[in-house]
N, C-alpha and C. Protein backbone atom coordinates (compact mmCIF):
# COMPACT_ATOMS: atom_id res chain seq x y z
N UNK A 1 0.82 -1.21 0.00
CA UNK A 1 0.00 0.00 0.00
C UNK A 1 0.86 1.26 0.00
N UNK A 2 1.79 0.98 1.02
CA UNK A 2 2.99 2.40 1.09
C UNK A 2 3.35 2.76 -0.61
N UNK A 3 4.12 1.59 -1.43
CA UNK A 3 4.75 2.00 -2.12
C UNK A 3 3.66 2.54 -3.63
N UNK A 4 2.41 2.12 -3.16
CA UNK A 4 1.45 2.06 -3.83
C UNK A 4 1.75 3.90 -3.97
N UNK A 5 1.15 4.35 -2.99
CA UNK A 5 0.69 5.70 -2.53
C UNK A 5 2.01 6.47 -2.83
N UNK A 6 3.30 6.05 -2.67
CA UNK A 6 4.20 6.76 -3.18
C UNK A 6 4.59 7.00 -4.62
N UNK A 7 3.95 5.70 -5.09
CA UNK A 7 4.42 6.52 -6.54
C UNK A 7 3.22 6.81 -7.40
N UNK A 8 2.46 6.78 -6.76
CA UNK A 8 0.90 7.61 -7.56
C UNK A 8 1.31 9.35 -7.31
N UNK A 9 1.51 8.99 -5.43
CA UNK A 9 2.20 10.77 -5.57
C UNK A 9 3.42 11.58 -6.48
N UNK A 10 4.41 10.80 -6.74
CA UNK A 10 5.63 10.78 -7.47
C UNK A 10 4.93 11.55 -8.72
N UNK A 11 4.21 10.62 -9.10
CA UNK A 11 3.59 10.33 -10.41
C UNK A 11 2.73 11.49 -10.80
N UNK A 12 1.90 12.19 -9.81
CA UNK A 12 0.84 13.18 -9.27
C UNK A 12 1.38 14.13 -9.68
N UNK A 13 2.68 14.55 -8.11
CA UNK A 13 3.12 15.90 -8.14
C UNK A 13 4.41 16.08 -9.63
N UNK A 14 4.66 15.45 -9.80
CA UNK A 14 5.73 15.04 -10.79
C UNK A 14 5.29 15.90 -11.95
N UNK A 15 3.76 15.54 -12.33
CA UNK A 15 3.35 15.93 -13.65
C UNK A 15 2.73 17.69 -13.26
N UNK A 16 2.33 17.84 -11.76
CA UNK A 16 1.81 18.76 -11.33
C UNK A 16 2.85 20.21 -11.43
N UNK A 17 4.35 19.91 -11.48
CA UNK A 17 4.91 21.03 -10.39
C UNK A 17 5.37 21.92 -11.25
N UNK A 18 5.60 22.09 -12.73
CA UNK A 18 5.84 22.99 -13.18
C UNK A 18 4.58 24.10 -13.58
N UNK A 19 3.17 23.61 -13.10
CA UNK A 19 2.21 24.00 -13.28
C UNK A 19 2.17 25.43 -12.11
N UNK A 20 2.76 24.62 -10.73
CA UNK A 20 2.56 25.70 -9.88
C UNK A 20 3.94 26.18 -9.43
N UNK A 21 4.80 26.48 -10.24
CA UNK A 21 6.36 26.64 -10.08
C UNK A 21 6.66 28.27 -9.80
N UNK A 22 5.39 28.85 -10.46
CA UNK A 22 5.27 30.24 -10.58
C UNK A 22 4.84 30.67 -9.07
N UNK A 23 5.60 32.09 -9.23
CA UNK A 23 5.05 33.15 -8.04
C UNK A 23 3.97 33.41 -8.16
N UNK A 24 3.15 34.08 -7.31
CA UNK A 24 1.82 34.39 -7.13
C UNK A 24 1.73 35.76 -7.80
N UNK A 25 2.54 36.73 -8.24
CA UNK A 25 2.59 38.47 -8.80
C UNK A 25 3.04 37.64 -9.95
N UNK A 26 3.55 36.67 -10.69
CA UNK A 26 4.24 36.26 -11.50
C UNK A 26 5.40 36.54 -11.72
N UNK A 27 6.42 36.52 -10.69
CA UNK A 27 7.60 37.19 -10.55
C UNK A 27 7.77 38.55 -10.26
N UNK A 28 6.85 39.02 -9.87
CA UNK A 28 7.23 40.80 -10.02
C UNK A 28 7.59 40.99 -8.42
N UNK A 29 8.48 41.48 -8.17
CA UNK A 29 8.90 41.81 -6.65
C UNK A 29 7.53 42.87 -6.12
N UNK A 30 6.89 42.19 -4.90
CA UNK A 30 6.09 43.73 -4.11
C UNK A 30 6.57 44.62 -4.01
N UNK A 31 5.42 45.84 -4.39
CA UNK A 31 5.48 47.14 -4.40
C UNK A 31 5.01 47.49 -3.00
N UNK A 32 3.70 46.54 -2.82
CA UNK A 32 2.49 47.67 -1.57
C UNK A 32 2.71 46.70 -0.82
N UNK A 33 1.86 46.97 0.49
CA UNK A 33 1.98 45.92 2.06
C UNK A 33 1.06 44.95 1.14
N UNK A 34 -0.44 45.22 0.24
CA UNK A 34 -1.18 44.43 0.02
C UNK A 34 -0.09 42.64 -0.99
N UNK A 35 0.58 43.87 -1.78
CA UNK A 35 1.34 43.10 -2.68
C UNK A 35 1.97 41.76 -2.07
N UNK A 36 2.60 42.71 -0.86
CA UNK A 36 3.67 41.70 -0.43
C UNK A 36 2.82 40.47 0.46
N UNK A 37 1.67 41.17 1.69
CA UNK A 37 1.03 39.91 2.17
C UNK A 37 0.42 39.09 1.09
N UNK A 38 -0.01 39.55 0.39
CA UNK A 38 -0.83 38.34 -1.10
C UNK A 38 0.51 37.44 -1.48
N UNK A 39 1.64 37.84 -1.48
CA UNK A 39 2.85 37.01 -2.12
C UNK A 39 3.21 35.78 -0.88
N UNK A 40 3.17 36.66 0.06
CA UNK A 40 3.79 36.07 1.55
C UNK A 40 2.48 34.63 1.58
N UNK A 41 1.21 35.18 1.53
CA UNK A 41 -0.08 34.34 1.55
C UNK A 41 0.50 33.20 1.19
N UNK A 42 0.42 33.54 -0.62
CA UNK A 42 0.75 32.23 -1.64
C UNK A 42 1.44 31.74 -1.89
N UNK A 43 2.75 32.14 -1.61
CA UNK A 43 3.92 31.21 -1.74
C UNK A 43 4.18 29.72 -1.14
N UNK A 44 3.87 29.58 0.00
CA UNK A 44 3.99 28.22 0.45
C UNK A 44 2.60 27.28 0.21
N UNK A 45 1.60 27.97 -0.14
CA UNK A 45 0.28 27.46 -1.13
C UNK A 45 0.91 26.67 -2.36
N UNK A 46 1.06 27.80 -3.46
CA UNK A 46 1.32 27.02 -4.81
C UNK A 46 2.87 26.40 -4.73
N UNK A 47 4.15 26.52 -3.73
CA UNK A 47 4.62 25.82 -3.67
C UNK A 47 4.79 24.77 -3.37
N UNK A 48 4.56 23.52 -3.62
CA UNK A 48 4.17 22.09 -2.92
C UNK A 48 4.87 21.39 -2.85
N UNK A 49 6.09 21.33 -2.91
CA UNK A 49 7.25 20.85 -1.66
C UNK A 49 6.77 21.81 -0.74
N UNK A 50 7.32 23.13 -0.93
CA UNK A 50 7.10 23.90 0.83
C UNK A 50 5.72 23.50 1.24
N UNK A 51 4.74 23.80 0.57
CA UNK A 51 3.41 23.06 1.64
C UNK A 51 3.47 21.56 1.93
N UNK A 52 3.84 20.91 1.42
CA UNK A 52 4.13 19.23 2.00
C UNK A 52 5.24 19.47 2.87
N UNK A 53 6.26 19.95 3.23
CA UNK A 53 6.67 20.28 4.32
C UNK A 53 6.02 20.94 5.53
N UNK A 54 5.43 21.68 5.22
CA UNK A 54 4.49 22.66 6.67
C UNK A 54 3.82 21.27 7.01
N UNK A 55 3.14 20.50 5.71
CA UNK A 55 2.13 19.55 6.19
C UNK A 55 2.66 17.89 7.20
N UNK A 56 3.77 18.09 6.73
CA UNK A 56 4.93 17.08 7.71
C UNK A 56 5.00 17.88 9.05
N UNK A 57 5.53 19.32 9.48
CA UNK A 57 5.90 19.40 10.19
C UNK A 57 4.00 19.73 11.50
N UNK A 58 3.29 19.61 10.39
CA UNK A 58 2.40 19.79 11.37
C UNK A 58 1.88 18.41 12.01
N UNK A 59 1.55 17.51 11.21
CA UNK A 59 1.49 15.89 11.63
C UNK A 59 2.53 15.78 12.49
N UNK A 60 3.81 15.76 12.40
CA UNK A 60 4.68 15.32 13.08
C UNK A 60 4.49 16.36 14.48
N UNK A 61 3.93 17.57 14.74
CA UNK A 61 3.92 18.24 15.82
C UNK A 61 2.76 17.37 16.80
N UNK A 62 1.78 17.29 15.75
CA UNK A 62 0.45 16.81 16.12
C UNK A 62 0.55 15.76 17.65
N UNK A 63 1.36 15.24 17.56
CA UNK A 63 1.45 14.11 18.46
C UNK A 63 3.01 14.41 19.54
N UNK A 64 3.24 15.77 19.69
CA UNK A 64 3.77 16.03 20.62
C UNK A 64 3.80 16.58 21.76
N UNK A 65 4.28 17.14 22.53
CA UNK A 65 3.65 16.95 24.17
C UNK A 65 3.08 18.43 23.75
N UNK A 66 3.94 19.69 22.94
CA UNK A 66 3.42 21.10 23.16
C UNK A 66 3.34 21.06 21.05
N UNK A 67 2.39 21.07 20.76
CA UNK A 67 2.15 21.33 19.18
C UNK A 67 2.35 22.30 18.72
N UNK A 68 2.93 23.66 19.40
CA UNK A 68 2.88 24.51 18.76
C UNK A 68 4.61 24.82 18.69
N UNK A 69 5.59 24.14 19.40
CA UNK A 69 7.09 24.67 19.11
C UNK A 69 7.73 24.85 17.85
N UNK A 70 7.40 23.00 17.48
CA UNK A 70 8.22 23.19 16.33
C UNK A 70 7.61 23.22 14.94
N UNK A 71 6.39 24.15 15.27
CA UNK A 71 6.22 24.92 13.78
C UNK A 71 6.45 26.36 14.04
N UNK A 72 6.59 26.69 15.06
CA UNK A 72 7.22 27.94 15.16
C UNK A 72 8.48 27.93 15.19
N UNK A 73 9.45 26.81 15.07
CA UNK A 73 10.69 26.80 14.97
C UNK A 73 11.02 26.66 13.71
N UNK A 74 10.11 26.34 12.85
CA UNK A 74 10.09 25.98 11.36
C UNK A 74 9.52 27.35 10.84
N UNK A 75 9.04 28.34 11.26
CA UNK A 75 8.48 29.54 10.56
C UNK A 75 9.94 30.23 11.27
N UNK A 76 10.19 30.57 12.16
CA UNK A 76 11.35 31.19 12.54
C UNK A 76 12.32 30.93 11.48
N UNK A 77 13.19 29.42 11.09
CA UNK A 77 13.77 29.50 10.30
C UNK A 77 13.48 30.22 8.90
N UNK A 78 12.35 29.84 8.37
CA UNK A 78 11.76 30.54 7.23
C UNK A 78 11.87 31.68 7.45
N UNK A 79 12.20 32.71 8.25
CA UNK A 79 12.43 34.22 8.22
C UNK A 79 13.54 34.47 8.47
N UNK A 80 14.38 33.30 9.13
CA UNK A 80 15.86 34.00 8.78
C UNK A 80 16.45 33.48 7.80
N UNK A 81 16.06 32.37 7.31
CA UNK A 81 16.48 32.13 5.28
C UNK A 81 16.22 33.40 4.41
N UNK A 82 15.25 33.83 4.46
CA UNK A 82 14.77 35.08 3.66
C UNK A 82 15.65 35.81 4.27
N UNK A 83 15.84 36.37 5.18
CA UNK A 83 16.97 37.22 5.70
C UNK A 83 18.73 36.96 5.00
N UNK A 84 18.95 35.77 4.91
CA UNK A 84 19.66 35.29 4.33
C UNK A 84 20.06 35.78 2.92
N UNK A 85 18.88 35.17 2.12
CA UNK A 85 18.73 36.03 0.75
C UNK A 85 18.96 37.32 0.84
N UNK A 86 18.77 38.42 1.27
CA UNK A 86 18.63 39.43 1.00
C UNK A 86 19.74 39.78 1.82
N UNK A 87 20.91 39.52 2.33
CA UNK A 87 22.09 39.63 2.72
C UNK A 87 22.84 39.04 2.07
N UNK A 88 22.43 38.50 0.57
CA UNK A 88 23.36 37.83 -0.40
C UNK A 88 24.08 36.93 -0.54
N UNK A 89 23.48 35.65 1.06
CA UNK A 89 24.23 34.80 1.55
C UNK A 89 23.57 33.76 0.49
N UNK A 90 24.66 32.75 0.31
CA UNK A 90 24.11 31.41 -1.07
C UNK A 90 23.99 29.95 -0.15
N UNK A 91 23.06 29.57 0.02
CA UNK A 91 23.13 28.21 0.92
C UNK A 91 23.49 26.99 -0.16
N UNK A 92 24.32 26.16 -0.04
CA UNK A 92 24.79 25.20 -0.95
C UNK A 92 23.76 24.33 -1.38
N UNK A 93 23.36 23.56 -2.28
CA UNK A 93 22.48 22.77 -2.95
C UNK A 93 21.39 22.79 -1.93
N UNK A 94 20.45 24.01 -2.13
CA UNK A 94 19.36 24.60 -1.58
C UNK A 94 18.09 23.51 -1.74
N UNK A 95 18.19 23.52 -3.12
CA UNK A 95 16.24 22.92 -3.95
C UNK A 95 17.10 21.24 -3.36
N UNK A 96 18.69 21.04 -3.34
CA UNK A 96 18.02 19.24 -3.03
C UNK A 96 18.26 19.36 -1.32
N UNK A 97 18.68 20.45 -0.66
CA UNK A 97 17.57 20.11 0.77
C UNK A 97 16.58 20.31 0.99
N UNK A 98 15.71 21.47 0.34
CA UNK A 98 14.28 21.51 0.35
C UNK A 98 13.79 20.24 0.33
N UNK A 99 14.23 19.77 -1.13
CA UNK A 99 13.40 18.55 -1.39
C UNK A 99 14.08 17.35 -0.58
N UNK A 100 14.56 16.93 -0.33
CA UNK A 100 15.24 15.67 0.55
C UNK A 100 14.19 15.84 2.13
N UNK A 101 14.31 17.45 2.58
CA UNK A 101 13.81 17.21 3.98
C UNK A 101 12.24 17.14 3.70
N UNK A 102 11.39 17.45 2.59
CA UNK A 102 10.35 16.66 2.44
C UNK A 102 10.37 15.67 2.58
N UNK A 103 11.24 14.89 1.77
CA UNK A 103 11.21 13.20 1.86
C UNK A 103 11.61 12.53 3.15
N UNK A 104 12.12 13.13 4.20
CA UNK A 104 12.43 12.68 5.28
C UNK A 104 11.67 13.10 6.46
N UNK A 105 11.01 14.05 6.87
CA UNK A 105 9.92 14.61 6.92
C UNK A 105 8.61 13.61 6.87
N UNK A 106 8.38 13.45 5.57
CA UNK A 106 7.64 12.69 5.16
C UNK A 106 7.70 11.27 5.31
N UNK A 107 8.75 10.65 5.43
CA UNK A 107 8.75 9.42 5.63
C UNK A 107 9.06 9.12 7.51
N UNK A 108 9.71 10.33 7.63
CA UNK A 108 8.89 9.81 9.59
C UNK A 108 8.00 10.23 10.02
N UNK A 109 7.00 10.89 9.04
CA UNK A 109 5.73 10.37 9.90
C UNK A 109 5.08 9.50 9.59
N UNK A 110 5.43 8.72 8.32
CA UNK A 110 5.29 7.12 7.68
C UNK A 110 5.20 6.50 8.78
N UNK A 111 6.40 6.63 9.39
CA UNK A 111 6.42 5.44 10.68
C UNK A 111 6.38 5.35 11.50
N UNK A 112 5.60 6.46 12.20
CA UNK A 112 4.31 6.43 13.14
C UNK A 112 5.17 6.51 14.51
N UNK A 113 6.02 7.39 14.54
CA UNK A 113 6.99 7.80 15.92
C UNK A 113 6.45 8.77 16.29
N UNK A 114 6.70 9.28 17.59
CA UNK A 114 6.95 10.15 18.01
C UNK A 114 8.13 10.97 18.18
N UNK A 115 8.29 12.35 17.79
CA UNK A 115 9.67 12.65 17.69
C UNK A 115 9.60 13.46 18.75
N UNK A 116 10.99 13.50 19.29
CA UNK A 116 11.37 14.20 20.74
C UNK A 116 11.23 15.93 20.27
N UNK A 117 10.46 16.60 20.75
CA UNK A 117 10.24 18.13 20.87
C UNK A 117 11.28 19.12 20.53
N UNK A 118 12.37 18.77 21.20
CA UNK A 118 13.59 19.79 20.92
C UNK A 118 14.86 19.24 19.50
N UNK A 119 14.77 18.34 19.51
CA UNK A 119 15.67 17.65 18.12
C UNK A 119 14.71 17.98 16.96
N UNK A 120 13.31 17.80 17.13
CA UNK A 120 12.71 17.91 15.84
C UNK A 120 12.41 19.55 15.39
N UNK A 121 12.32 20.15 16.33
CA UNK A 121 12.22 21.45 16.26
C UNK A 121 13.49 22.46 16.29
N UNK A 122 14.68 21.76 16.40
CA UNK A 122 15.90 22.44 15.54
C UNK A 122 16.04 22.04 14.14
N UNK A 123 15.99 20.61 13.80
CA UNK A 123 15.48 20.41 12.61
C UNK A 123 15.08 21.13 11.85
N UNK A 124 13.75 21.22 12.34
CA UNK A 124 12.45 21.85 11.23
C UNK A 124 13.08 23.22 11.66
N UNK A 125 13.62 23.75 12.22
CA UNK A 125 14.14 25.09 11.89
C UNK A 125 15.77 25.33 10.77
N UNK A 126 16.21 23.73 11.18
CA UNK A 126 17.50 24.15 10.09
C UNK A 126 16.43 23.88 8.29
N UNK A 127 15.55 23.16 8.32
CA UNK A 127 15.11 22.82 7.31
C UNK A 127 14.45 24.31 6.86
N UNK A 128 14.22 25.16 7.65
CA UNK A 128 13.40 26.32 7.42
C UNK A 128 14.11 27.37 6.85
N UNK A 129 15.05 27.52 7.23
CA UNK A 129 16.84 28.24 6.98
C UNK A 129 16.53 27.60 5.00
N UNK A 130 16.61 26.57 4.81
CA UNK A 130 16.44 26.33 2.89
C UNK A 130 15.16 27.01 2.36
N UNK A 131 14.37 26.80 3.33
CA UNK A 131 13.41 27.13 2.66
C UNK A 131 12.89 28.54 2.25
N UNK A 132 12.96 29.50 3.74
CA UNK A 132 12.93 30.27 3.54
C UNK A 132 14.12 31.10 2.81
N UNK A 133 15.15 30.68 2.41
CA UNK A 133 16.00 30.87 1.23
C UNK A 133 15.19 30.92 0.16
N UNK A 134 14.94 30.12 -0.14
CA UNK A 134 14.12 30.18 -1.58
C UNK A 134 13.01 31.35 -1.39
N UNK A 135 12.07 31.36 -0.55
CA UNK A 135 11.12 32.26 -0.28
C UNK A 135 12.16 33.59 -0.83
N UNK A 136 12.78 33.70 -0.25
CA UNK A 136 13.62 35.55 -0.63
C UNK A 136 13.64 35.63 -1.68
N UNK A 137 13.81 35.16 -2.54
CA UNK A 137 14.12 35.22 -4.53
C UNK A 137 12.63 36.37 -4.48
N UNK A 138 11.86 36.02 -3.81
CA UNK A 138 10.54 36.99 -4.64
C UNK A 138 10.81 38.16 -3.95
N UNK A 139 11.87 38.62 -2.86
CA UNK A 139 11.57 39.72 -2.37
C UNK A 139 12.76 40.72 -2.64
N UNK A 140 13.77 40.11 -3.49
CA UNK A 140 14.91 40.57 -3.41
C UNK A 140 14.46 42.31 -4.25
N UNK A 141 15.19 43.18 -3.62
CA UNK A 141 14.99 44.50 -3.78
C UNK A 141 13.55 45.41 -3.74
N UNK A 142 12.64 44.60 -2.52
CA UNK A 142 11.52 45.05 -1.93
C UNK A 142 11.74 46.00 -1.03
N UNK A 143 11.39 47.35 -0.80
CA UNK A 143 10.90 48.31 0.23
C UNK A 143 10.53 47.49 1.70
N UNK A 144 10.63 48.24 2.31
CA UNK A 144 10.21 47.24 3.77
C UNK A 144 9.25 47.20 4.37
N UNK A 145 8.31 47.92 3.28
CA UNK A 145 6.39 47.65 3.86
C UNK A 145 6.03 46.02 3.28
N UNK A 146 6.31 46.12 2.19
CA UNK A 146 5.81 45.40 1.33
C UNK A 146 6.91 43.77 1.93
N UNK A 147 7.96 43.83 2.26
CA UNK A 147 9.04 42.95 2.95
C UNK A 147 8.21 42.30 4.46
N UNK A 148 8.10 43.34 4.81
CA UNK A 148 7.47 43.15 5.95
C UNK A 148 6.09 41.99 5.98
N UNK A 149 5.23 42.82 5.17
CA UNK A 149 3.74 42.08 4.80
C UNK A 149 4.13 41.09 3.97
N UNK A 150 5.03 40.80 3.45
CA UNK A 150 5.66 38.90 3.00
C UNK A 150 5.87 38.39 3.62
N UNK A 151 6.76 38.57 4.69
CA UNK A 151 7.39 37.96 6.30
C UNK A 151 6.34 37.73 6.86
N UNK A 152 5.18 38.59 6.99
CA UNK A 152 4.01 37.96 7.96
C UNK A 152 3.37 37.14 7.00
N UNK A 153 2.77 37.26 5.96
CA UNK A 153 1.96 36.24 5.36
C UNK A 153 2.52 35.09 4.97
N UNK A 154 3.72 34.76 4.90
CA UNK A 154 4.38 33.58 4.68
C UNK A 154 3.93 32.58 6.04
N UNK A 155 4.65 33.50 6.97
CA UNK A 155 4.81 33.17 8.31
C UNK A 155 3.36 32.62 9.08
N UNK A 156 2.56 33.56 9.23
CA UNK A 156 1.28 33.23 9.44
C UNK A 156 0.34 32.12 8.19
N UNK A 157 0.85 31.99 7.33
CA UNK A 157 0.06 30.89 6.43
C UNK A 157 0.94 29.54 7.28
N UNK A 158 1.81 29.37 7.17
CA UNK A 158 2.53 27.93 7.33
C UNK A 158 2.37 28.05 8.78
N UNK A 159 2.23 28.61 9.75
CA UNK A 159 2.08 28.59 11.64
C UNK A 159 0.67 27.86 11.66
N UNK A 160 -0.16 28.38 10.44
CA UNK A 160 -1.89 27.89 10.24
C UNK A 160 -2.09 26.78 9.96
N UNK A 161 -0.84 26.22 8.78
CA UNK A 161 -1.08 25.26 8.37
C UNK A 161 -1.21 24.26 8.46
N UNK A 162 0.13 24.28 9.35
CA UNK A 162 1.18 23.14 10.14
C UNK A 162 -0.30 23.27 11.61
N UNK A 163 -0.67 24.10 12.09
CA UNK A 163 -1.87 23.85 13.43
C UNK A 163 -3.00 23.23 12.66
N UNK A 164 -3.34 23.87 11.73
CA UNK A 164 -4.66 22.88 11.09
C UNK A 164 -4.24 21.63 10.76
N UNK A 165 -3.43 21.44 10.19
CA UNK A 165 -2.74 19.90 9.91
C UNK A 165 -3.41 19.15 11.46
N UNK A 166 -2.58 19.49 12.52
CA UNK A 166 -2.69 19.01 13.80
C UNK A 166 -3.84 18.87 14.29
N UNK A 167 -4.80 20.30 14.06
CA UNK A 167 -6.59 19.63 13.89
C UNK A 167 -7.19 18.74 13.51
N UNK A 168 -6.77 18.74 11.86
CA UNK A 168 -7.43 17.64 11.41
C UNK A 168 -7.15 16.46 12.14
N UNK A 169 -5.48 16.58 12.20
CA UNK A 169 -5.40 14.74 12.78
C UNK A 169 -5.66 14.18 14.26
N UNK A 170 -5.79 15.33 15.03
CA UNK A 170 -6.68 15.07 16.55
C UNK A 170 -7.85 14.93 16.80
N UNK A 171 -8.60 15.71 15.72
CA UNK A 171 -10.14 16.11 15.86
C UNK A 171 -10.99 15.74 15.15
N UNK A 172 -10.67 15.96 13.49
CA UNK A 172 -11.70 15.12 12.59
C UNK A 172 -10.77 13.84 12.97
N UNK A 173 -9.98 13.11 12.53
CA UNK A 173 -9.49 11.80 12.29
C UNK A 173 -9.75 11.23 13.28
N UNK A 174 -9.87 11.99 14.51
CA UNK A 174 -10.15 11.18 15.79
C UNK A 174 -8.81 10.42 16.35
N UNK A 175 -7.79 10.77 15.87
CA UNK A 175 -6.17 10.37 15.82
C UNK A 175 -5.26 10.63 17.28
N UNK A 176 -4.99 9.81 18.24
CA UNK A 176 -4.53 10.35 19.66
C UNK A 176 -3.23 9.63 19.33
N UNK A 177 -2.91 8.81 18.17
CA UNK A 177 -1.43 8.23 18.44
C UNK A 177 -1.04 8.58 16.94
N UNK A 178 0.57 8.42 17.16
CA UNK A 178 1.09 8.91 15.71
C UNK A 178 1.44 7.61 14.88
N UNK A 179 0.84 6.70 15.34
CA UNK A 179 1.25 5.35 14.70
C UNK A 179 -0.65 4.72 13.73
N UNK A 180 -1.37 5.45 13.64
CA UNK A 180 -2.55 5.28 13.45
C UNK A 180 -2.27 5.34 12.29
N UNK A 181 -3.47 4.72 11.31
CA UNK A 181 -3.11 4.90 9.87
C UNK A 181 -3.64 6.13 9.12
N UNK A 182 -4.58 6.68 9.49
CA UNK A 182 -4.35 8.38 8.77
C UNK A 182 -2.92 8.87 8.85
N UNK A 183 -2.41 9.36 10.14
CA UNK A 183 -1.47 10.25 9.69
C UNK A 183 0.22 9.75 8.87
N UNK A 184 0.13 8.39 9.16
CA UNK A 184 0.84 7.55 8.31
C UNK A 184 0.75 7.10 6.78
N UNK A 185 -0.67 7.24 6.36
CA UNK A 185 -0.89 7.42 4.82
C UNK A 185 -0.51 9.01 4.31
N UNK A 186 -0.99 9.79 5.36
CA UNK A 186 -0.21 11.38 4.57
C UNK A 186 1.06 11.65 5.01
N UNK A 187 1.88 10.86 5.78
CA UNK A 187 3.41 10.40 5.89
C UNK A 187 3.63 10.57 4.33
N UNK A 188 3.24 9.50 3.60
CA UNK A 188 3.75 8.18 2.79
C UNK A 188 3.51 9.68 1.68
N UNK A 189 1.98 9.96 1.04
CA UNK A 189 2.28 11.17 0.50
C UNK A 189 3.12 12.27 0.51
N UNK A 190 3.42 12.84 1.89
CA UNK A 190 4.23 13.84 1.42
C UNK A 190 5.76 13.30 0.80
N UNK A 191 5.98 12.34 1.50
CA UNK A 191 7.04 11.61 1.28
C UNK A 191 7.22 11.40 -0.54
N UNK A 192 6.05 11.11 -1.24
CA UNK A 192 5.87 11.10 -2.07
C UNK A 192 6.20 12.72 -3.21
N UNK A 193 5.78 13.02 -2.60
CA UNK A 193 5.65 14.91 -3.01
C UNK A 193 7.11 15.10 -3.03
N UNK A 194 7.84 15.27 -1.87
CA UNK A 194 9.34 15.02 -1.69
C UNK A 194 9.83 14.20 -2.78
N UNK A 195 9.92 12.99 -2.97
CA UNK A 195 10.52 12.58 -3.97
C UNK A 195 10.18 12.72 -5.21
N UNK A 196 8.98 13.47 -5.67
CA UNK A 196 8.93 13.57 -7.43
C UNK A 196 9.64 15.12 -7.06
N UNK A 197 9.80 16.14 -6.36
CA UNK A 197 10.89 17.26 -6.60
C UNK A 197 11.98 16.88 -6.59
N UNK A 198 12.46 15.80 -6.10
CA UNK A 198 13.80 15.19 -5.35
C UNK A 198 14.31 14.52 -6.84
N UNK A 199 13.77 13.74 -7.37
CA UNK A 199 14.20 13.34 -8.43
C UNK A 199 14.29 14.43 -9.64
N UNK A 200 13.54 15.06 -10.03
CA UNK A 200 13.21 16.05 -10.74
C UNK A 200 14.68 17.38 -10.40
N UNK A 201 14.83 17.75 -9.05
CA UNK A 201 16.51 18.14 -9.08
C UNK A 201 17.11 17.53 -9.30
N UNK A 202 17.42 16.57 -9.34
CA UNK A 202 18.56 15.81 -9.06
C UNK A 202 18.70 15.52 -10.83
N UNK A 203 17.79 15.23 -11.36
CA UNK A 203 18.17 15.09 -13.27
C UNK A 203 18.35 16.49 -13.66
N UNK A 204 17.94 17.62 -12.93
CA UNK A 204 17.99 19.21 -13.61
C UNK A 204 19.86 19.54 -13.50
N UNK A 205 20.33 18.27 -12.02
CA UNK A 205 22.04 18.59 -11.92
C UNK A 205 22.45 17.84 -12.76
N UNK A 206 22.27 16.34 -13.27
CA UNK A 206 22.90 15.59 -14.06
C UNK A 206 22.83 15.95 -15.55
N UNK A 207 21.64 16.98 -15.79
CA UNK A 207 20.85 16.87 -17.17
C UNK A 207 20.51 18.15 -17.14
N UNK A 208 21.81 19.38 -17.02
CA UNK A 208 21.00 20.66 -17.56
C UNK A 208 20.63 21.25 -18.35
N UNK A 209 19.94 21.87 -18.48
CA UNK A 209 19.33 22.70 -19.78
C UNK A 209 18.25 21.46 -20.29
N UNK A 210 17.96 20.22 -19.96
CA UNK A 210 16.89 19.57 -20.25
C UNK A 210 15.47 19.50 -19.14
């Protein structure tokens, strides 16, 4: 069933991701606060590695003693990656840690652990440090209204996401352990999601310009 679900997702997001590869302004750096929260909004939306990550780190919070650390340790990083960017700093093969810590991410909450509070939530904050790297590309040479209202709407979409994640799987799913099979089938997906970007870099390094 696992490997079933993994490569339907493979298969899914694979054919899906150049569809939503685009910025939400279509590349245009924010001008206004509106600009920049609408960018901040959608970015981790139509990006889906970064939203299959929020959606790992919220399952995986789901079943920890305080649910709310380490997605705030994972939005924290995401604002000092962007900080990053725009201090001109280059993080080394960025898109294959994005995509790898999906797939790993994703595949422990496959297997239905519980992860210790403070290891997983430096983690998901070094993982946040790539990500929010990438996030900066849309802001590079933004005013600091419009900077600002990206930083919060990024921030506040994925803090939402990663807690609703944790709703669903306490409240509708009816889910009190992390070894149950809901949150272990959307393990196996994101895990999935992760590896059709994961492969997909990894031929863009062996095979450029194709």
């Amino acid at each position: 069933m696992t490997r079933i679900i993994l490569t339907a997702a493979t298969m899914l997001f694979a054919t899906l991701s150049s569809a939503f590869a685009h910025h939400p302004l279509g590349g245009d750096v924010p001008t206004t606060m509106l600009h920049g929260l609408l960018s901040g909004i959608g970015h981790p939306i139509i990006g889906f590695d970064h939203l299959a990550f929020v959606i790992a780190v919220g399952l995986i919070a789901a079943f920890q003693s305080n649910r709310l650390v380490m997605p705030l340790g994972f939005v924290a990083g995401t604002v000092a990656g962007t900080m990053l960017t725009l201090a001109a700093v280059t993080l080394p093969l960025a898109e294959i840690a994005i995509t790898g810590s999906v797939v790993a991410s994703g595949a422990f909450a496959m297997r239905g652990k519980i992860a210790g509070l403070m290891p997983a939530t430096l983690l998901a904050a070094v993982a946040g440090l790539f990500h929010g790297w990438a996030y900066g590309a849309a802001v590079v040479g933004a005013e600091a209204t419009p900077l600002l209202a990206y930083l919060a709407g990024f921030g506040v979409t994925q803090l939402l996401i990663a807690l609703g994640v944790g709703i669903v799987a306490r409240q509708l799913w009816k889910v009190a352990r992390a070894d149950a099979l809901q949150p272990r089938l959307a393990g196996a997906l994101v895990a999935g999601v992760g590896l059709a970007y994961l492969i997909e870099n990894v031929e863009g390094m062996i095979f450029p310009g194709m």
